[in-house]
N, C-alpha and C. Protein backbone atom coordinates (compact mmCIF):
# COMPACT_ATOMS: atom_id res chain seq x y z
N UNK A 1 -33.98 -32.27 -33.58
CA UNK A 1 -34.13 -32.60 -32.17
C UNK A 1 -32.80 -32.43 -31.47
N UNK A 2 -32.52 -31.86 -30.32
CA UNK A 2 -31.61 -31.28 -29.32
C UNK A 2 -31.19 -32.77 -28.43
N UNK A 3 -30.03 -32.97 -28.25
CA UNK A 3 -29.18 -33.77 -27.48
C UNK A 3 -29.41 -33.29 -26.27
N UNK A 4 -29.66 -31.86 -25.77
CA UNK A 4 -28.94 -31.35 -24.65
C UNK A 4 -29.82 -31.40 -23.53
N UNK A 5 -29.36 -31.53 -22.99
CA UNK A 5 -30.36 -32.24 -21.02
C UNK A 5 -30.91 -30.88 -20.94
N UNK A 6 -32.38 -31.53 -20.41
CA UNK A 6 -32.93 -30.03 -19.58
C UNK A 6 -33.16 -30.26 -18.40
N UNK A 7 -33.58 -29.77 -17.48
CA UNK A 7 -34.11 -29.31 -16.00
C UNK A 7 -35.58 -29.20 -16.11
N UNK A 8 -36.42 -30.42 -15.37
CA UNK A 8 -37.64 -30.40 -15.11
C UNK A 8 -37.62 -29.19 -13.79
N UNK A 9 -38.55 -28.02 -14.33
CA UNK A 9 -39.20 -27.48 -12.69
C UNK A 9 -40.99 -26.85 -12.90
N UNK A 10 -40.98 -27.34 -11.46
CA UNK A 10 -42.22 -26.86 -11.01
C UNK A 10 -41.71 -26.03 -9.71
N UNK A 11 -42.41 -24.61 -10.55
CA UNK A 11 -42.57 -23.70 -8.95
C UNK A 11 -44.07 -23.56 -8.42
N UNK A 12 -44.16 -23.62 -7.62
CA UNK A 12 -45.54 -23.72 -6.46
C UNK A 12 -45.80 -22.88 -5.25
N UNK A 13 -46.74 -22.36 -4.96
CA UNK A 13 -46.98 -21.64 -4.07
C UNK A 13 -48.16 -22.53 -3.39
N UNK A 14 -48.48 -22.30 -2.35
CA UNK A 14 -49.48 -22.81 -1.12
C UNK A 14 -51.11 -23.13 -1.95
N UNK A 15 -51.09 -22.39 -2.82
CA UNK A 15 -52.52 -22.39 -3.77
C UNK A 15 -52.32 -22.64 -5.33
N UNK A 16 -50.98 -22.37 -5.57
CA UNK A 16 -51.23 -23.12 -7.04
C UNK A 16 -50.03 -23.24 -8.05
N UNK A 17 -49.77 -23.74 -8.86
CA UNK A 17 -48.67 -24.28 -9.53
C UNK A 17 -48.59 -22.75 -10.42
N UNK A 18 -46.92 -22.14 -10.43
CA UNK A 18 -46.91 -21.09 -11.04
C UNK A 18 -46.03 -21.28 -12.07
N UNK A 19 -44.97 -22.38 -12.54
CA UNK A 19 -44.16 -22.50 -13.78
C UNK A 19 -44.51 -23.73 -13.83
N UNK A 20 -44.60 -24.75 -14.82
CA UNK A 20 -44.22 -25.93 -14.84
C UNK A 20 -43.75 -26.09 -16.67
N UNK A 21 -42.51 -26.51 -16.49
CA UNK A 21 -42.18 -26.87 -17.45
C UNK A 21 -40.31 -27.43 -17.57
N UNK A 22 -39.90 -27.03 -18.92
CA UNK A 22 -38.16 -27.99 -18.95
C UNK A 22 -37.25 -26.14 -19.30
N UNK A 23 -35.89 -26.17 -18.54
CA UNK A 23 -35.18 -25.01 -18.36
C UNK A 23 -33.92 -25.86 -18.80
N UNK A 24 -33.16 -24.59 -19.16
CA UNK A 24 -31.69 -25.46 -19.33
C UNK A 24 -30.40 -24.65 -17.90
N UNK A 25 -31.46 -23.53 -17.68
CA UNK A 25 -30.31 -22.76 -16.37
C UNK A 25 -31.89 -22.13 -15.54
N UNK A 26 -31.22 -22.56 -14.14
CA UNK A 26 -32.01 -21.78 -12.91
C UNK A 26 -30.83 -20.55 -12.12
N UNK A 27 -31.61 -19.59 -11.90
CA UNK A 27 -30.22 -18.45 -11.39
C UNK A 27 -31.37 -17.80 -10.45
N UNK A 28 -30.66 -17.69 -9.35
CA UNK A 28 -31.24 -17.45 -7.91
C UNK A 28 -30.17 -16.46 -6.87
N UNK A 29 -30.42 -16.65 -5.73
CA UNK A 29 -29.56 -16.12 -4.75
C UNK A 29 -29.85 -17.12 -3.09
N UNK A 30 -28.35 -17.17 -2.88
CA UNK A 30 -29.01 -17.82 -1.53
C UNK A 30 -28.10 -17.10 -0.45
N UNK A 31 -27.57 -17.97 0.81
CA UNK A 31 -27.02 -16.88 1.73
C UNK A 31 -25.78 -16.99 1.56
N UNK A 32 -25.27 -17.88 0.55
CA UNK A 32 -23.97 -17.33 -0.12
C UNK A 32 -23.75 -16.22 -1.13
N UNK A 33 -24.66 -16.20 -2.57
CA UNK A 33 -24.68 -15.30 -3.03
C UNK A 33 -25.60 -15.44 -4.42
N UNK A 34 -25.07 -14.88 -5.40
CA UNK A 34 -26.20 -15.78 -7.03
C UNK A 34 -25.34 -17.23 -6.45
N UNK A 35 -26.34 -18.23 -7.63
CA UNK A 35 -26.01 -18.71 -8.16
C UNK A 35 -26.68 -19.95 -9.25
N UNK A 36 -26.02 -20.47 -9.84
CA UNK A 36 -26.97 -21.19 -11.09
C UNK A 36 -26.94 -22.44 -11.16
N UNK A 37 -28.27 -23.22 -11.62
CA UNK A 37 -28.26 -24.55 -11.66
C UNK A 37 -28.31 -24.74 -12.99
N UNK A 38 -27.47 -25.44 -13.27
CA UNK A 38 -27.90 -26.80 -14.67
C UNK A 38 -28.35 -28.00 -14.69
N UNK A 39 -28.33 -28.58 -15.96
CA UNK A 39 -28.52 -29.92 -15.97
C UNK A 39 -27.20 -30.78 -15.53
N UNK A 40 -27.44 -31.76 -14.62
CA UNK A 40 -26.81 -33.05 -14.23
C UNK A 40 -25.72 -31.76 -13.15
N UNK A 41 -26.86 -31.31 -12.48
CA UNK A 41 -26.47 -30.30 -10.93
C UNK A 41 -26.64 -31.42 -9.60
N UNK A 42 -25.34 -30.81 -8.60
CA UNK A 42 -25.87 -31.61 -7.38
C UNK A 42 -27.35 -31.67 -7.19
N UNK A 43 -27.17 -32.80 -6.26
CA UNK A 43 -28.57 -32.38 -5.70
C UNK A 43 -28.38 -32.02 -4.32
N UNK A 44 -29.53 -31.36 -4.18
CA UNK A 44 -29.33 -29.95 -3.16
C UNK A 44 -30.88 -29.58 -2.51
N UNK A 45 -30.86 -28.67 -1.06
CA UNK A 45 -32.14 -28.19 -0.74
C UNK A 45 -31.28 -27.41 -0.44
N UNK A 46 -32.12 -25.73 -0.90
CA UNK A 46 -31.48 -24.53 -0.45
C UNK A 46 -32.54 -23.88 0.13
N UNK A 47 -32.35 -22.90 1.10
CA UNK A 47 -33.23 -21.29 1.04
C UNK A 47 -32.78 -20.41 -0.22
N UNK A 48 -33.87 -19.78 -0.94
CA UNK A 48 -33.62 -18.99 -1.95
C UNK A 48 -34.35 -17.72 -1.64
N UNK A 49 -33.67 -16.31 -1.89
CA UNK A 49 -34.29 -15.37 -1.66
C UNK A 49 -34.23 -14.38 -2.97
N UNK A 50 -34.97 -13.17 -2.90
CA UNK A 50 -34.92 -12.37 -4.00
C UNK A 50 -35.59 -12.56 -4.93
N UNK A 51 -34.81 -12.98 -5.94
CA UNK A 51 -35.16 -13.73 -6.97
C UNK A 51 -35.08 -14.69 -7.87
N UNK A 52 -35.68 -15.04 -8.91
CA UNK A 52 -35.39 -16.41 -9.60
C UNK A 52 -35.78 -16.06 -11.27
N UNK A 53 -34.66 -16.70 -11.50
CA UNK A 53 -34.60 -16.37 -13.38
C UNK A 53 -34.98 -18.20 -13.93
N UNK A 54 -35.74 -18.19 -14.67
CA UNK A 54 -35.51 -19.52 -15.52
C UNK A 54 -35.41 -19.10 -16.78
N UNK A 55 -34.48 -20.00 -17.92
CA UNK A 55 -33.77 -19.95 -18.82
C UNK A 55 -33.74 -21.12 -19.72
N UNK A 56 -34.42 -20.71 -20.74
CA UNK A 56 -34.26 -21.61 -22.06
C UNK A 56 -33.53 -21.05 -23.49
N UNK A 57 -32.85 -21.93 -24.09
CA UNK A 57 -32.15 -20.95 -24.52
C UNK A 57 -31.42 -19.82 -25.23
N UNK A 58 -31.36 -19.27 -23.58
CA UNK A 58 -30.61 -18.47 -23.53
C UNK A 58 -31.27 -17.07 -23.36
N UNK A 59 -32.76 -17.39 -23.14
CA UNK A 59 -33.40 -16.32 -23.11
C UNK A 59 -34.43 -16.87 -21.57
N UNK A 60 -34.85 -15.92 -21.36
CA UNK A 60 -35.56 -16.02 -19.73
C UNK A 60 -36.91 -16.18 -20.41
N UNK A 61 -37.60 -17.55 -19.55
CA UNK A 61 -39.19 -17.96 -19.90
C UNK A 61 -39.66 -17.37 -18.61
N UNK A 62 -39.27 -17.08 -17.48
CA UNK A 62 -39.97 -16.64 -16.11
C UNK A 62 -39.06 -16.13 -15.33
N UNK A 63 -39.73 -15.15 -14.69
CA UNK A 63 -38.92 -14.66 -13.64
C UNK A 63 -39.73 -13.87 -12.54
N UNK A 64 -39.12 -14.63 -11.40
CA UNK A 64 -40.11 -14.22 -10.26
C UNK A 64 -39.25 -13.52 -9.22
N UNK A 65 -40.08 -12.43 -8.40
CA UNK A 65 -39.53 -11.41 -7.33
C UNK A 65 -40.64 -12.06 -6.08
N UNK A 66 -39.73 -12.43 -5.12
CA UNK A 66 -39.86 -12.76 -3.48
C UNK A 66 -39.28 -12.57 -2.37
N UNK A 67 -39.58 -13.21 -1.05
CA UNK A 67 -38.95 -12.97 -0.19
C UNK A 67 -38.03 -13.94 -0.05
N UNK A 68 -38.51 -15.18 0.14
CA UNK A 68 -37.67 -16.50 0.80
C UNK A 68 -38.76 -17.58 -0.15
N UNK A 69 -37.91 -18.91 -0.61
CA UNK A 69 -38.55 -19.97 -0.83
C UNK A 69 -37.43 -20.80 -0.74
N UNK A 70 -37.96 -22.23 -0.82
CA UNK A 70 -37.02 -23.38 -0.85
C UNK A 70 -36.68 -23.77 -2.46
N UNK A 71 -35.96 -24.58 -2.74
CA UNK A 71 -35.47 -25.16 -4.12
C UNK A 71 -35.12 -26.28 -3.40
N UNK A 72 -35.06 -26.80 -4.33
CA UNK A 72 -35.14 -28.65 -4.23
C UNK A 72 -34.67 -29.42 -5.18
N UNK A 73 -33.41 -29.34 -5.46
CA UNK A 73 -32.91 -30.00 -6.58
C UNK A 73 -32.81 -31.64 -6.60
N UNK A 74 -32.80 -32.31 -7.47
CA UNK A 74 -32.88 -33.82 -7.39
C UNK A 74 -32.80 -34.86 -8.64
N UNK A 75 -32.01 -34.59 -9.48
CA UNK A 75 -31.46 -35.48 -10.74
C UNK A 75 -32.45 -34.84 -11.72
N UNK A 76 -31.86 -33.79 -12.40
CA UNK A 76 -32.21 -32.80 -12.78
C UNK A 76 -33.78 -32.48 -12.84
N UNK A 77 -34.55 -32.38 -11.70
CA UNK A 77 -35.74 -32.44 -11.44
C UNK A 77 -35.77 -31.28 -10.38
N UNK A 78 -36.54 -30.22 -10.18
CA UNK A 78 -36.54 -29.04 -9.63
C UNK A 78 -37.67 -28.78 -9.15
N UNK A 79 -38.07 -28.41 -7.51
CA UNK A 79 -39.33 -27.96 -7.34
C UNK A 79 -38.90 -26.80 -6.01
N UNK A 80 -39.36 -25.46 -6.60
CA UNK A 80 -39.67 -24.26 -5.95
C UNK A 80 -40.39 -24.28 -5.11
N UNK A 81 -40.58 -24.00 -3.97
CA UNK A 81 -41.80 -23.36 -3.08
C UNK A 81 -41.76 -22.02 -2.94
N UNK A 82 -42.55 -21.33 -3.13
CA UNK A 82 -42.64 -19.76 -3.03
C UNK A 82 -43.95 -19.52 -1.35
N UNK A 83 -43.75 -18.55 -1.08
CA UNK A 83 -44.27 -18.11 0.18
C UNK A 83 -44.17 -18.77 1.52
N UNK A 84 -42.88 -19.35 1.82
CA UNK A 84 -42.48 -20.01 2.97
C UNK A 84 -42.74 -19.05 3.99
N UNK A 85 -42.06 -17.33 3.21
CA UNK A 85 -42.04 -16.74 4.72
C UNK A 85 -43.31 -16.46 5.76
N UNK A 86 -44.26 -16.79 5.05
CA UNK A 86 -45.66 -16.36 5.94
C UNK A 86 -46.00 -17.28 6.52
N UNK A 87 -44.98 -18.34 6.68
CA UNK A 87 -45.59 -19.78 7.76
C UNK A 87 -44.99 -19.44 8.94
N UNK A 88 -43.51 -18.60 8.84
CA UNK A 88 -42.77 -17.98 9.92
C UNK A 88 -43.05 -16.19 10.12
N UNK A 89 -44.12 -15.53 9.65
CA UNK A 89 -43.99 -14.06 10.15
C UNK A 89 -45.64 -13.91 10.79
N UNK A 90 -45.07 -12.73 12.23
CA UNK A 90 -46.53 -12.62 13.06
C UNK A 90 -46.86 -12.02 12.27
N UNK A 91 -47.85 -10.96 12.99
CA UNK A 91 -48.83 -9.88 12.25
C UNK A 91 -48.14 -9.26 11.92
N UNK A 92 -46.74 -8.16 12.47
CA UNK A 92 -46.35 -7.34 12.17
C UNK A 92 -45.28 -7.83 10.95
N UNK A 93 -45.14 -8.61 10.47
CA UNK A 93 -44.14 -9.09 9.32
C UNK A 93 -42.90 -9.42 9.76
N UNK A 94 -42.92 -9.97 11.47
CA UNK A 94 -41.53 -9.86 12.24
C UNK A 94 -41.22 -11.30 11.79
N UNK A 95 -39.96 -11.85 11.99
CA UNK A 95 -39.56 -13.82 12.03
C UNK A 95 -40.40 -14.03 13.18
N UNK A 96 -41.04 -15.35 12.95
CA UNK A 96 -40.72 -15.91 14.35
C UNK A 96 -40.62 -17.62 13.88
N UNK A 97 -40.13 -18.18 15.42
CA UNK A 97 -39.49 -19.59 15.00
C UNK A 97 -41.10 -20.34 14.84
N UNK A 98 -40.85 -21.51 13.88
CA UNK A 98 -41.77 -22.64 13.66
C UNK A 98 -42.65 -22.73 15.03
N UNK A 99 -43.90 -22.96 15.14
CA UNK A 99 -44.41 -23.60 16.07
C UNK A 99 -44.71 -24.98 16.39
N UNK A 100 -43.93 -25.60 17.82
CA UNK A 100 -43.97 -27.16 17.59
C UNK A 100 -45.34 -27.64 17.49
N UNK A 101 -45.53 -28.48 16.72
CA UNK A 101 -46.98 -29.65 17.17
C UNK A 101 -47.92 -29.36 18.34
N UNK A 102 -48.73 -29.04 18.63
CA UNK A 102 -49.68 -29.30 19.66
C UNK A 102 -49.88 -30.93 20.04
N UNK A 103 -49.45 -31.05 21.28
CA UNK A 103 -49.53 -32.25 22.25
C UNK A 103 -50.48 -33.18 22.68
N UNK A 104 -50.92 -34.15 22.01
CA UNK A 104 -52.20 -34.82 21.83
C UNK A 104 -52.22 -35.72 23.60
């Protein structure tokens, strides 16, 4: 039996749970540049784009290609959202900003 801390994650999309399980490294990109999470990592909410490697070890259990999602780090507990960008793109695949609440 292993001493060494892992990283709970669940990645998720709008319809259904796509990893769930324990990682010892997450490696991503955000609008700084790569970069990697471990165990006993800040905790953190990022935008993540591109892509995403998970890592047990030392070998990759998943790896996913996207546009934009969130990460959500939180005492070594991890949850992905994948397909953010289609809550923000019109028809033509352009940005556009959030729409506020409708006014009761």
């Amino acid at each position: 039996m292993s001493d060494k801390k892992l990283i709970k994650v669940q990645v998720l999309t709008t319809e259904e749970i796509v990893f769930e399980g324990e990682v010892d490294r997450i490696t991503s990109f955000n609008e700084v540049g790569l970069f990697d999470v471990y165990p006993m990592h800040a905790n953190f909410i990022s935008i993540i784009e591109k892509k995403l490697h998970l890592y047990h070890q030392k070998k990759i259990v998943k790896e996913l290609e996207f546009e934009k999602a969130v990460m959500k780090v939180k005492q070594d507990i991890v949850y992905i959202f994948l397909g953010i960008e289609v809550l923000f793109l019109d028809e033509e695949g352009q940005p556009q900003p959030p729409k506020a609440p409708a006014k009761k």
